[in-house]
N, C-alpha and C. Protein backbone atom coordinates (compact mmCIF):
# COMPACT_ATOMS: atom_id res chain seq x y z
N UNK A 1 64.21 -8.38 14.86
CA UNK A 1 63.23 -8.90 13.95
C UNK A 1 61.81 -8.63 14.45
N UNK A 2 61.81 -9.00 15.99
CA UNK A 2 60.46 -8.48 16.22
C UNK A 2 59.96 -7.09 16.50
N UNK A 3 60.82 -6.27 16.80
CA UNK A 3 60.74 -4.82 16.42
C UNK A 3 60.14 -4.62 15.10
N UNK A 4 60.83 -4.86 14.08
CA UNK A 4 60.16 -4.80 12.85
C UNK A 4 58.94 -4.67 12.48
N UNK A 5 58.39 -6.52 13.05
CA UNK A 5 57.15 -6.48 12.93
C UNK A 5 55.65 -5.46 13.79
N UNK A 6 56.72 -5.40 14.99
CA UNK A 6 55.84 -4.06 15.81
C UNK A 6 55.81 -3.15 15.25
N UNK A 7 56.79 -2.26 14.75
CA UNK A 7 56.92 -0.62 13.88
C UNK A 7 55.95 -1.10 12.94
N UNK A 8 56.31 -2.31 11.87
CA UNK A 8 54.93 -2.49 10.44
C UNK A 8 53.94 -1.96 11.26
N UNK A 9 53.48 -3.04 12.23
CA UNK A 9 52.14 -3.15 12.61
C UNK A 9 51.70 -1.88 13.13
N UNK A 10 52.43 -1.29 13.98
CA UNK A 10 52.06 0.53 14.52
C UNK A 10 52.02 1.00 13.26
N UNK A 11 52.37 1.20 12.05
CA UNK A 11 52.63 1.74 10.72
C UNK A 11 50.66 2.01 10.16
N UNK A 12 50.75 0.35 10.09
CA UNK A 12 49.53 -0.22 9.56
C UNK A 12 48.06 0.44 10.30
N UNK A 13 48.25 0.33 11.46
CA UNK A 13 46.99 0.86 12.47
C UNK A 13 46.94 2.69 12.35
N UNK A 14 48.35 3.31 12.26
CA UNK A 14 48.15 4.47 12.01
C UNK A 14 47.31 5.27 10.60
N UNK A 15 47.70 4.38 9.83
CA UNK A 15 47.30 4.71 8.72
C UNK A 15 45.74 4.57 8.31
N UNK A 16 45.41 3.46 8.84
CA UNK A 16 44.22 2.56 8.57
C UNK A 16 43.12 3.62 9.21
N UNK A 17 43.11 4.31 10.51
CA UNK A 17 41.97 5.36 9.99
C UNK A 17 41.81 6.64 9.67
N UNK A 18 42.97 7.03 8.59
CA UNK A 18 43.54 8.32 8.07
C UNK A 18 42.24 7.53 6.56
N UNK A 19 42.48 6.52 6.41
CA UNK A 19 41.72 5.65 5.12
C UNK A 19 39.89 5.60 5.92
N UNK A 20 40.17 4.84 6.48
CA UNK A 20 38.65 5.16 6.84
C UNK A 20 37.62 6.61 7.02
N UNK A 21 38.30 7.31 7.63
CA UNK A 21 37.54 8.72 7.64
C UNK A 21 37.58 9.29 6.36
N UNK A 22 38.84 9.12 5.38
CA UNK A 22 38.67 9.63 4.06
C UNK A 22 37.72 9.18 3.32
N UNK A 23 37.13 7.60 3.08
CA UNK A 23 36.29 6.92 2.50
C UNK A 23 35.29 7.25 2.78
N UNK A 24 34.85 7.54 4.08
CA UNK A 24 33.21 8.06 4.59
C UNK A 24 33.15 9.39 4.32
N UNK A 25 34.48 10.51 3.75
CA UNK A 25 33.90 11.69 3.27
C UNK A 25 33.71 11.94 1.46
N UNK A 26 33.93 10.57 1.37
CA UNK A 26 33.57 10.65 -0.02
C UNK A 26 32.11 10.07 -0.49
N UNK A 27 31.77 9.20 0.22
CA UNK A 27 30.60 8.34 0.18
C UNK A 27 28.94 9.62 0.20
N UNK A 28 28.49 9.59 -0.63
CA UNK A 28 26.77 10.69 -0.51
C UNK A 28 26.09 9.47 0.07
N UNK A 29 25.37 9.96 0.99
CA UNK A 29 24.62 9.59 1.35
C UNK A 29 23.46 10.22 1.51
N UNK A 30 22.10 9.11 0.78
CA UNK A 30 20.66 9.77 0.32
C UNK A 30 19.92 9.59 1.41
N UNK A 31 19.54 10.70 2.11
CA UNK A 31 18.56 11.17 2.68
C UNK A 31 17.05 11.23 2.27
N UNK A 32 16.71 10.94 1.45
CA UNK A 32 15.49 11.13 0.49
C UNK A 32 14.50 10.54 1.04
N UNK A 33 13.20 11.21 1.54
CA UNK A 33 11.77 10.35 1.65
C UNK A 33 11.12 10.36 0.77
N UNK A 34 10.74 9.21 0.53
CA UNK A 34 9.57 9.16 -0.24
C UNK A 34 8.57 8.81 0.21
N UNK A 35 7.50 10.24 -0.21
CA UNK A 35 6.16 10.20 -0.06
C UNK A 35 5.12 9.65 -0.73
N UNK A 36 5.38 9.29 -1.68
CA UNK A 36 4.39 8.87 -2.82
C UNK A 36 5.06 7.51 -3.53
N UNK A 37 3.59 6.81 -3.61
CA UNK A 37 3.86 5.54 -4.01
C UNK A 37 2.37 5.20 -4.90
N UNK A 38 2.55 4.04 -6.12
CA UNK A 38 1.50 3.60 -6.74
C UNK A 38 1.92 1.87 -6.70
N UNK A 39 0.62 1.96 -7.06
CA UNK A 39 0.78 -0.09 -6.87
C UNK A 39 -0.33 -0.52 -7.26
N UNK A 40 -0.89 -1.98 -6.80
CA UNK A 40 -1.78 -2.66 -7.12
C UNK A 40 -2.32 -2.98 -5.81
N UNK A 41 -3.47 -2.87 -5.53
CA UNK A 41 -4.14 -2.94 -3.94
C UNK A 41 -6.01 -3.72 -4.46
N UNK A 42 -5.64 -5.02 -3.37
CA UNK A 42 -7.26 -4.82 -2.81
C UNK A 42 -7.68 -5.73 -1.78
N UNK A 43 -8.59 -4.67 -1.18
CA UNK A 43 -9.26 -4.40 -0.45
C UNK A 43 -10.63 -4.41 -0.67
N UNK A 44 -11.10 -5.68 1.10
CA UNK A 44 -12.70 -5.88 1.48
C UNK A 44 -13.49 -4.17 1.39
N UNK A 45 -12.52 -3.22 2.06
CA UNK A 45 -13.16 -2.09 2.89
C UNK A 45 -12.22 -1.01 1.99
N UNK A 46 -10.89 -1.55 1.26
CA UNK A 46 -10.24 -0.06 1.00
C UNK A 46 -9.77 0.07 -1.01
N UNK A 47 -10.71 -0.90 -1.25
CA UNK A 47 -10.75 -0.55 -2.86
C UNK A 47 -10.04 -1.68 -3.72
N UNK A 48 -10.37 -2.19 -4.65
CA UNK A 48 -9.91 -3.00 -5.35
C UNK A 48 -9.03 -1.95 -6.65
N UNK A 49 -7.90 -2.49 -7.20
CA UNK A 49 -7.42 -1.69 -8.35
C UNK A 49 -5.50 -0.98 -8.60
N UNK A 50 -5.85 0.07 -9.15
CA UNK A 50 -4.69 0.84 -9.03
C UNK A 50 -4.77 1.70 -8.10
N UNK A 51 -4.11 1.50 -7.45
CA UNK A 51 -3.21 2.38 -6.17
C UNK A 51 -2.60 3.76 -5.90
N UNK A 52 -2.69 4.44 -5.41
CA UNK A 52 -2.10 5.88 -5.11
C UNK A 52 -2.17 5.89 -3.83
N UNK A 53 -0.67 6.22 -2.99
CA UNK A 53 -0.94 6.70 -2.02
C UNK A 53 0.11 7.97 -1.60
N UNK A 54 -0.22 8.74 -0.60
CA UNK A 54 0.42 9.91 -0.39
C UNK A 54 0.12 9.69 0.97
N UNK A 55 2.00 9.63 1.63
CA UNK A 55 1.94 9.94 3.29
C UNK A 55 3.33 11.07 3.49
N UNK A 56 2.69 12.18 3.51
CA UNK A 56 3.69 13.18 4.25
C UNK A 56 3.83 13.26 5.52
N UNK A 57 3.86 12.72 6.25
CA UNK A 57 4.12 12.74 7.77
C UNK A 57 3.74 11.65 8.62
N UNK A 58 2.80 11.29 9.59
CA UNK A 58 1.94 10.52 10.12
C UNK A 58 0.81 10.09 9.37
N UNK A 59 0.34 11.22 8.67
CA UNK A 59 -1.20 11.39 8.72
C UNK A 59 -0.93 10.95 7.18
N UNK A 60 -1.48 10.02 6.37
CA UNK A 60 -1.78 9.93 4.95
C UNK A 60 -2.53 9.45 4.56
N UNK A 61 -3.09 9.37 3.08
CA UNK A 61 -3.91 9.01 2.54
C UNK A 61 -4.14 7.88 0.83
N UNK A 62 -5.02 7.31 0.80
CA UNK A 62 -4.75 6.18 -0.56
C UNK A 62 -6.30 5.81 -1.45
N UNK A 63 -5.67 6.80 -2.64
CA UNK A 63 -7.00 6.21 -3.21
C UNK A 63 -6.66 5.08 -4.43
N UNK A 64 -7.69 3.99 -4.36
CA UNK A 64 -7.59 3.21 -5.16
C UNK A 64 -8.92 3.00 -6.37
N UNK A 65 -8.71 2.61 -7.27
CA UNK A 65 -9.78 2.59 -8.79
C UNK A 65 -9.17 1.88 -9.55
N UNK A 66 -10.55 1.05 -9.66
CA UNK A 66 -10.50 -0.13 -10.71
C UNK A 66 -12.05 -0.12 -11.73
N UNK A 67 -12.06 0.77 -12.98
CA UNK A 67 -13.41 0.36 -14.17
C UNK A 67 -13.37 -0.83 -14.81
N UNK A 68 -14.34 -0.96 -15.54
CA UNK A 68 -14.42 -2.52 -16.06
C UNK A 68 -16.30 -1.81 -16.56
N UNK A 69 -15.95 -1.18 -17.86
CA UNK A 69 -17.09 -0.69 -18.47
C UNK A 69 -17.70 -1.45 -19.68
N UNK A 70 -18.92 -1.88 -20.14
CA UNK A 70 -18.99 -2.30 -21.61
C UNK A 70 -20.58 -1.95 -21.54
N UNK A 71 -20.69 -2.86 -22.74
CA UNK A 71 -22.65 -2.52 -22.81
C UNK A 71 -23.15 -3.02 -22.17
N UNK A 72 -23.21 -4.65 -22.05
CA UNK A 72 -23.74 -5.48 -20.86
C UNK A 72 -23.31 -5.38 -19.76
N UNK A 73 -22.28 -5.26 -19.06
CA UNK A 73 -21.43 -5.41 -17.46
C UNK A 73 -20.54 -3.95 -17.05
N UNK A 74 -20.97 -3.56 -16.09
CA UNK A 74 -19.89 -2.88 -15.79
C UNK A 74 -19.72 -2.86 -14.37
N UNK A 75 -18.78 -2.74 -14.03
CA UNK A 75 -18.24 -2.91 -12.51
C UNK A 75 -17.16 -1.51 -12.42
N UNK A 76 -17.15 -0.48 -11.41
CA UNK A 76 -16.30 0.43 -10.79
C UNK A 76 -16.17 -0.16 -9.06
N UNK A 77 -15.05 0.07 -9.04
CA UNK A 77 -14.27 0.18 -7.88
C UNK A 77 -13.66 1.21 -7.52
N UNK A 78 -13.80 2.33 -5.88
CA UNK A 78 -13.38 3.20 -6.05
C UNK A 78 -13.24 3.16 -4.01
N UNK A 79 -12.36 3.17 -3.82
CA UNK A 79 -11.36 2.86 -2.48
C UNK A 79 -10.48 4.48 -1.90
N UNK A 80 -11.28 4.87 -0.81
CA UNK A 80 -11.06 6.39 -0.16
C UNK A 80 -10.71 5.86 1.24
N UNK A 81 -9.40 5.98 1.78
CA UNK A 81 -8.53 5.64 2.77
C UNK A 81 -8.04 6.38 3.52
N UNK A 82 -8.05 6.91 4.46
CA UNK A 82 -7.46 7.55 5.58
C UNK A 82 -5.93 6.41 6.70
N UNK A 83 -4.87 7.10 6.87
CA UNK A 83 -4.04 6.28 7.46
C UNK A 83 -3.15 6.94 8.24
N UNK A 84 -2.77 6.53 9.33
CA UNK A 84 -2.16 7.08 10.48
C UNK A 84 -0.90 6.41 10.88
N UNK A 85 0.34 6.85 10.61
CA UNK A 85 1.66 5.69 11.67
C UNK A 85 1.77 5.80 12.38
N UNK A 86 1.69 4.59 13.23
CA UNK A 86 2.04 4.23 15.11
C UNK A 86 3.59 4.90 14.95
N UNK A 87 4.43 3.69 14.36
CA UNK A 87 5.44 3.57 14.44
C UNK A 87 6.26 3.15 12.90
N UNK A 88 7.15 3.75 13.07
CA UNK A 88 8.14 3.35 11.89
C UNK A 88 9.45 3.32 12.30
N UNK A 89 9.50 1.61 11.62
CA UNK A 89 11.25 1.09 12.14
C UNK A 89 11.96 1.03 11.05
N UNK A 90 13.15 0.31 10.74
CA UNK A 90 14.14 -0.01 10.36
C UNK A 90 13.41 -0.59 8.51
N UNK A 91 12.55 -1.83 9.06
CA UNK A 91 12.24 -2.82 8.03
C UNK A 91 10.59 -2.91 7.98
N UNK A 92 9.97 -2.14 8.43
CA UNK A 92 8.51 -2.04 8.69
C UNK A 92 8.00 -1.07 9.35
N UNK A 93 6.75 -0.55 8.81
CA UNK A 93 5.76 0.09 10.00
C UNK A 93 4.16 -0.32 9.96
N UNK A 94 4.03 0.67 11.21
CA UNK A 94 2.70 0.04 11.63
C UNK A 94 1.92 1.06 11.26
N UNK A 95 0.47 0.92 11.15
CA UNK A 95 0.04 1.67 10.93
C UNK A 95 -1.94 1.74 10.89
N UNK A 96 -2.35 2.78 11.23
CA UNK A 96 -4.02 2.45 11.67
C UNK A 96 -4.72 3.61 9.97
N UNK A 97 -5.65 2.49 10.33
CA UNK A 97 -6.27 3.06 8.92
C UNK A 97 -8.21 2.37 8.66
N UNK A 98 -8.91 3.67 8.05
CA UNK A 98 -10.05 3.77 8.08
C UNK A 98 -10.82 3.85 6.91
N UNK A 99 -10.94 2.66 5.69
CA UNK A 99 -11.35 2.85 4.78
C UNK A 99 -13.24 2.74 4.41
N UNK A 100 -13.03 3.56 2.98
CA UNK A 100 -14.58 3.59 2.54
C UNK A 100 -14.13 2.93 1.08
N UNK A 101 -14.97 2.00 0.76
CA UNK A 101 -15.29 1.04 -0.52
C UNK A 101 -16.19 1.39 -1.00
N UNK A 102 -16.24 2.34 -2.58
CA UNK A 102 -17.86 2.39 -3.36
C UNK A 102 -18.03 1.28 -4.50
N UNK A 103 -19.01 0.68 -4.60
CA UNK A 103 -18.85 -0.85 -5.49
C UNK A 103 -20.25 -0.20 -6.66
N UNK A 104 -19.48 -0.10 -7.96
CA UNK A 104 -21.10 0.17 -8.75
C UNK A 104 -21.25 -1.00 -9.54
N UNK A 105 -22.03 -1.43 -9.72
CA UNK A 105 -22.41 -2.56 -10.68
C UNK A 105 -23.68 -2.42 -11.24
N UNK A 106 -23.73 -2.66 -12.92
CA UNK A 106 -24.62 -2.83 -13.48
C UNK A 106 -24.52 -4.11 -14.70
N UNK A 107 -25.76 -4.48 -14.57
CA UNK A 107 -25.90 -5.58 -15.50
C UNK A 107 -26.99 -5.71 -16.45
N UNK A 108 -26.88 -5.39 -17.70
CA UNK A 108 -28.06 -5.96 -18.96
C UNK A 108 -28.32 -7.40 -19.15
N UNK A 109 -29.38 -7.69 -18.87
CA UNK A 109 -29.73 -8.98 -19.08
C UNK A 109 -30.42 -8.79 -20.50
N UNK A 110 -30.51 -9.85 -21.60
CA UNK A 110 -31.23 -10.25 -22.56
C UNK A 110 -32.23 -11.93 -22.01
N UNK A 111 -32.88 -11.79 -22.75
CA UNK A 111 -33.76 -12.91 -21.64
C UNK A 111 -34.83 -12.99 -22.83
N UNK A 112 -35.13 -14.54 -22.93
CA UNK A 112 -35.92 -14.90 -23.66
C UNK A 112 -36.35 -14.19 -25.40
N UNK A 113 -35.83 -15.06 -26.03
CA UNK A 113 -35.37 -14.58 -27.73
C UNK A 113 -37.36 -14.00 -28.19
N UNK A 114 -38.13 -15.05 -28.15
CA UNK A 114 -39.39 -15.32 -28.65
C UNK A 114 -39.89 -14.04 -28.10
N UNK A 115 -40.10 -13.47 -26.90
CA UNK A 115 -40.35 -12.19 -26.33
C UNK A 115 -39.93 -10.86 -26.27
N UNK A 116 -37.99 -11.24 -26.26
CA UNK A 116 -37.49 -10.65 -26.10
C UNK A 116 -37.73 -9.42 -25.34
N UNK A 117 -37.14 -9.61 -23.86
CA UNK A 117 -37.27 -8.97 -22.50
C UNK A 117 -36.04 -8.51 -22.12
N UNK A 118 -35.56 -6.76 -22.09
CA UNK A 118 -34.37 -7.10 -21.53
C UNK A 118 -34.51 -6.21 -20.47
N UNK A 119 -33.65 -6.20 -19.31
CA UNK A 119 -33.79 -5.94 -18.11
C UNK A 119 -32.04 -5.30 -17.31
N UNK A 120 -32.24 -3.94 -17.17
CA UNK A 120 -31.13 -3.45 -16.44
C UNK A 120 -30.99 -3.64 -14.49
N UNK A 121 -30.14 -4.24 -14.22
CA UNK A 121 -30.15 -4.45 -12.56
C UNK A 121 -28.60 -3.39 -12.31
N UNK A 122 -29.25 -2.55 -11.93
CA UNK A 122 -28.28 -1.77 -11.51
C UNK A 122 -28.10 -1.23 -9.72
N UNK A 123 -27.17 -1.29 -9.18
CA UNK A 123 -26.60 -1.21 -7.84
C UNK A 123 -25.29 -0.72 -7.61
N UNK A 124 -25.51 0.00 -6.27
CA UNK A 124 -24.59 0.35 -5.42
C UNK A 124 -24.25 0.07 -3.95
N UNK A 125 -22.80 0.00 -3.63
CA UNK A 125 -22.70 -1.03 -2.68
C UNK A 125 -21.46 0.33 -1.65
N UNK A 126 -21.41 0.65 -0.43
CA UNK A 126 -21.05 0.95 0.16
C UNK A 126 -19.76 0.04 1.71
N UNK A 127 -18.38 -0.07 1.67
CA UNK A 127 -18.51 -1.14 2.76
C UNK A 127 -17.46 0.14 3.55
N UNK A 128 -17.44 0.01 4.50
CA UNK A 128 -16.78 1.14 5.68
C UNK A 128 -15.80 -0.06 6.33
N UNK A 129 -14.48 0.38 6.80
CA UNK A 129 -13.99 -0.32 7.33
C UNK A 129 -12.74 0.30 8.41
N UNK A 130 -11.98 -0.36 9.21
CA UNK A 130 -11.21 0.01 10.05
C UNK A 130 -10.31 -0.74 10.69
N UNK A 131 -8.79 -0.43 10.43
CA UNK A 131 -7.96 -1.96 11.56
C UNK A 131 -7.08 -1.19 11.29
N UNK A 132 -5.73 -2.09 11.60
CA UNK A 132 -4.09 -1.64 11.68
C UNK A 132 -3.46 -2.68 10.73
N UNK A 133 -2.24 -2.07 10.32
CA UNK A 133 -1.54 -2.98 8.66
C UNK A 133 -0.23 -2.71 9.30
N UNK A 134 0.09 -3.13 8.57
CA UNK A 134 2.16 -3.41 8.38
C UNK A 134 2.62 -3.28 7.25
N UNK A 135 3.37 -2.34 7.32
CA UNK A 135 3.97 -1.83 5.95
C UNK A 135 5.45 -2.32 5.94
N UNK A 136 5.52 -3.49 4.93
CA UNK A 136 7.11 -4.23 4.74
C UNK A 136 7.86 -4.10 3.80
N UNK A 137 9.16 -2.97 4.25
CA UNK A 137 9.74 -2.63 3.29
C UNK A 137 10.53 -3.86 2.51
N UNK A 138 10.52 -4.16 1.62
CA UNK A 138 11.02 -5.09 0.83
C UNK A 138 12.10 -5.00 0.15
N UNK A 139 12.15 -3.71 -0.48
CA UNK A 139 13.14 -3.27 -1.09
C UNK A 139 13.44 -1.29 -0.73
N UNK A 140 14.75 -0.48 -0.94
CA UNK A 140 14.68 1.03 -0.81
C UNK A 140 13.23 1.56 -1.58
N UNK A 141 12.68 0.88 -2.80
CA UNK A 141 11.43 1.53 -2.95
C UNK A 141 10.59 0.71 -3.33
N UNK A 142 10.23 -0.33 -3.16
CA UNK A 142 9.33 -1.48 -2.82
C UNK A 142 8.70 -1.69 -1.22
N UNK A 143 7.06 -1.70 -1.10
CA UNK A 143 6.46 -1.83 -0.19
C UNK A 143 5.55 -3.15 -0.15
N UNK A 144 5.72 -3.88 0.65
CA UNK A 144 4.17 -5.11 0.83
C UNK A 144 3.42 -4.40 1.61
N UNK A 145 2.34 -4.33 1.84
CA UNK A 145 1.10 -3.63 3.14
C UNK A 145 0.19 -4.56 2.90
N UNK A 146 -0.02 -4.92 4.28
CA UNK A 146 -1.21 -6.16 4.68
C UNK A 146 -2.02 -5.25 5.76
N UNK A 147 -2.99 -5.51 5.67
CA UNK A 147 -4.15 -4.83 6.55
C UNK A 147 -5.09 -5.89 6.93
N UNK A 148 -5.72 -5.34 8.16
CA UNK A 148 -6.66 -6.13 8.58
C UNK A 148 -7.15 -5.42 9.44
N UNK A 149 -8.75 -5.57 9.77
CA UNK A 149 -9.35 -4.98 11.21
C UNK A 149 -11.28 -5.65 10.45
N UNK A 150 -12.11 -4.88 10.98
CA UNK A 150 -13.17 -5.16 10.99
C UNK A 150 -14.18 -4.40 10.08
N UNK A 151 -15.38 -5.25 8.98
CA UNK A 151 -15.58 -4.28 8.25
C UNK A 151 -16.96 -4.25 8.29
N UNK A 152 -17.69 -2.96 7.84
CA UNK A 152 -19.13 -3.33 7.69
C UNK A 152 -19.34 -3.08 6.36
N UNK A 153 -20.24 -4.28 5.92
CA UNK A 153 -20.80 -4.37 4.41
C UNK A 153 -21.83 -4.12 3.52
N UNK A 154 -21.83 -3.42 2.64
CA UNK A 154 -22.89 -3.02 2.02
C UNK A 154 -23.96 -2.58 3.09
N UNK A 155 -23.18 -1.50 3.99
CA UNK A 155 -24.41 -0.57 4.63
C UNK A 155 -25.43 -0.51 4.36
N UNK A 156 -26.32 0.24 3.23
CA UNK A 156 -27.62 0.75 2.86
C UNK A 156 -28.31 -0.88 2.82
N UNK A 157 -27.93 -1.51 2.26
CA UNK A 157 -28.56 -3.12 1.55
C UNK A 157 -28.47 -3.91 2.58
N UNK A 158 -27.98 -5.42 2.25
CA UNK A 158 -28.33 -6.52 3.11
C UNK A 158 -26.93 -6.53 3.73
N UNK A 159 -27.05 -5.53 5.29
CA UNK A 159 -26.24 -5.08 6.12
C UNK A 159 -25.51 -6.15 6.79
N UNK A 160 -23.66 -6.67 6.51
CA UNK A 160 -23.00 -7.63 7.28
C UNK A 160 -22.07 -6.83 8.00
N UNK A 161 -21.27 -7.50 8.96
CA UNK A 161 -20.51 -6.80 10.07
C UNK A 161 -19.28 -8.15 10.20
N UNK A 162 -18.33 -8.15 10.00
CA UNK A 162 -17.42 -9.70 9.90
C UNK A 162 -15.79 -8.60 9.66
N UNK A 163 -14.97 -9.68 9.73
CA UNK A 163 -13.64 -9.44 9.52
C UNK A 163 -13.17 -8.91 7.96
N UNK A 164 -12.43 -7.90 7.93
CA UNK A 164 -11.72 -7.64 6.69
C UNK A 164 -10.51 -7.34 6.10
N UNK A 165 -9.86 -7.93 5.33
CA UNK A 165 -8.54 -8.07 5.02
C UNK A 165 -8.33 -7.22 3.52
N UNK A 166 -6.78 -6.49 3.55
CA UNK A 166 -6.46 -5.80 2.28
C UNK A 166 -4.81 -6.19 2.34
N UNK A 167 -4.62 -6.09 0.75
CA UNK A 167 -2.85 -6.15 0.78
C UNK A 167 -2.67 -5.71 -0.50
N UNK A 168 -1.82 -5.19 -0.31
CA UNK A 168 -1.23 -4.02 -1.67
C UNK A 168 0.30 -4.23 -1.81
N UNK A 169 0.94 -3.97 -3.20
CA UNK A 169 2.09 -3.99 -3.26
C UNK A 169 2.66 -2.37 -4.02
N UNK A 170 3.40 -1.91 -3.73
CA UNK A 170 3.67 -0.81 -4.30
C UNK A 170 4.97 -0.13 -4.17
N UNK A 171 5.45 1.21 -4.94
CA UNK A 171 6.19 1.06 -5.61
C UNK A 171 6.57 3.10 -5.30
N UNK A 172 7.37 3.37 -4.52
CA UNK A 172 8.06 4.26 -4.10
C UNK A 172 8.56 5.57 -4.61
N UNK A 173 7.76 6.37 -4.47
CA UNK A 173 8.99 7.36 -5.55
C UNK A 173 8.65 8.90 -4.73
């Protein structure tokens, strides 16, 4: 009787990875990088808006743009990014990156009916920036990216120098 159960059991183990190696030569497995991704991003230093980015290797890049045009108000956002990977793991990477922020704003004022005075204030705003982010894969083509490092603000104008933060979500293909 216990013979029996020994021969099953030698039976069972023989077989069992005649099944396994067959199953793993049926299985494709996707190799696929993806380089290109769009999303929603913003950024002190690397652009408020819609998202594009392109990383073929180490070295990549992300531009972001956001308009907001009319007669009285208009606001452009336009985010030019340079980015470099330390490292890339499993569930994240790291990564160093050097953005430029162009901010246009213009505004029509109407002002006083009886006189009627109206007055265009129009400006441009420059902010430069630089730190390291983490790119968290969330899903096979879902990304979170949080950034942070140090930024300088509105260069040409009333010149600040302080901390700056960006986070983008985006979308793999």
């Amino acid at each position: 009787m216990v013979k029996k159960y020994i021969f099953s059991f030698g039976l069972i183990l023989l077989f069992i990875p005649s099944y396994v190696f067959a199953q793993d030569n049926l299985t494709v497995k996707e190799n696929k990088t993806r380089k290109n991704a769009i999303g929603l991003h913003a950024g002190s230093t690397t652009g408020l808006g819609i998202s594009y980015r392109r990383w073929p290797d180490a070295f990549g890049f992300e531009v972001t743009f956001f308009p907001v045009v009319s007669r009285e108000h208009s606001f452009v956002s336009l985010g030019i990014t340079g980015m470099y990977k330390v490292s890339e793991l499993r569930t994240i990477d790291v990564f160093l990156y050097m953005g430029n922020h162009f901010i246009y704003r213009k505004e029509n004022y109407y002002y006083d009916p009886v006189y009627y005075q109206d007055y265009d204030n129009e400006y441009w705003t420059w902010n430069f920036g630089a730190g390291g982010g983490l790119d968290i894969k969330i899903a096979k083509v879902l990304r979170l990216s949080i950034m942070t490092g140090f930024g300088n603000y509105d260069i040409f104008g009333d010149y600040t120098f302080t901390f700056a933060g960006e986070i983008g979500f985006y979308y793999m293909f």
